[in-house]
Protein backbone atom coordinates (compact mmCIF):
# COMPACT_ATOMS: atom_id res chain seq x y z
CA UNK A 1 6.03 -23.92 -3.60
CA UNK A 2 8.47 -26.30 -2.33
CA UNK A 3 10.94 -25.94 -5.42
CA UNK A 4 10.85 -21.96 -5.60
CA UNK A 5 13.63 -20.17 -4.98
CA UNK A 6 12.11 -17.45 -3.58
CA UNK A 7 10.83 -17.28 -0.03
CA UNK A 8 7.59 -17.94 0.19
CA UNK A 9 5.02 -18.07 3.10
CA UNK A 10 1.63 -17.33 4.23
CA UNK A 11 0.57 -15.36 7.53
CA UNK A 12 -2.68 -15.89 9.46
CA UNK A 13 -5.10 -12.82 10.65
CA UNK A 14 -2.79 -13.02 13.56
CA UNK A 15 0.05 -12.56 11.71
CA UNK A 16 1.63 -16.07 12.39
CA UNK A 17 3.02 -17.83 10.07
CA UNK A 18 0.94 -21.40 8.89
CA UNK A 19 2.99 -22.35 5.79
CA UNK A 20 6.46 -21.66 4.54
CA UNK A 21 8.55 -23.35 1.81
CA UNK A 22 12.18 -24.78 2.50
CA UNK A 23 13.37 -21.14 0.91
CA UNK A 24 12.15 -19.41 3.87
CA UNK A 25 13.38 -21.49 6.41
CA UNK A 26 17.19 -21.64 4.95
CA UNK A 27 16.90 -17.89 4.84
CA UNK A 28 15.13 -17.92 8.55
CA UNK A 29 17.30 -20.56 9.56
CA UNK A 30 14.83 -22.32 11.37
CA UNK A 31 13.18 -25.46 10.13
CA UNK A 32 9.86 -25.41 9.37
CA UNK A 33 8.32 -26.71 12.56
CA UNK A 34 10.20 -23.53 14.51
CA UNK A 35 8.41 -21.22 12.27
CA UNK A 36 4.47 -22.32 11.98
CA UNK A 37 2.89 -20.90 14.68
CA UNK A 38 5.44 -17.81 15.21
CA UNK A 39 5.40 -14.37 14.30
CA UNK A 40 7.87 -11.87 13.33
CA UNK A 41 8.34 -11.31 17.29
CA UNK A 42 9.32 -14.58 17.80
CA UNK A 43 12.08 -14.88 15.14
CA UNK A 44 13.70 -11.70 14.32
CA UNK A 45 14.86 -8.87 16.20
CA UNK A 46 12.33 -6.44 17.40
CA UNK A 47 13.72 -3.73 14.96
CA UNK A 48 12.96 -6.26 11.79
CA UNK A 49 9.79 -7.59 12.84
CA UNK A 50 8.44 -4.20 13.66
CA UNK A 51 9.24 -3.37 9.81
CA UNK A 52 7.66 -6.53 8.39
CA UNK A 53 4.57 -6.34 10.70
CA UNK A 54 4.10 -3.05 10.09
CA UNK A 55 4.14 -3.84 5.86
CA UNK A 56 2.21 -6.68 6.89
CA UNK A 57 -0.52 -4.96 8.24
CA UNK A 58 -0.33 -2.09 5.37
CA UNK A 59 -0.65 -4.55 2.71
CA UNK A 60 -3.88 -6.05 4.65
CA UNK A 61 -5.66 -3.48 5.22
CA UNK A 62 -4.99 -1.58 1.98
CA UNK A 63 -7.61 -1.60 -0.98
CA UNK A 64 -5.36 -1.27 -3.25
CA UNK A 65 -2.83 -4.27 -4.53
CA UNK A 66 0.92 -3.45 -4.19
CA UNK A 67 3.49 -4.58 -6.72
């Protein structure tokens, strides 16, 4: 996870995040400790996170898998 390129992370029911790789956080640009325990809210602007919530919630509650 660590050595990916691409941004990686996982969300809790809550939508918080609880792991990101070093990706993430250069893209964030935040380290890691001001991300875990965050959501969207917390670290982008209201327009963003209201997008990536939004897809968040989609792709959980969906019964289908999204490529």
């Amino acid at each position: 996870m660590e050595t990916s390129p691409d941004l990686i992370f996982l969300k809790s029911s809550e939508l918080k995040y609880i792991s990101v790789n070093q990706a993430f956080c250069q893209w964030v640009g935040k380290s890691e400790d001001q991300i875990i325990g965050k959501t969207d809210y917390e670290l982008f602007s209201a327009d963003f996170a209201k997008i990536i919530s939004e897809k968040d919630l989609e792709s959980t509650f969906s019964d289908k898998l999204k490529r």
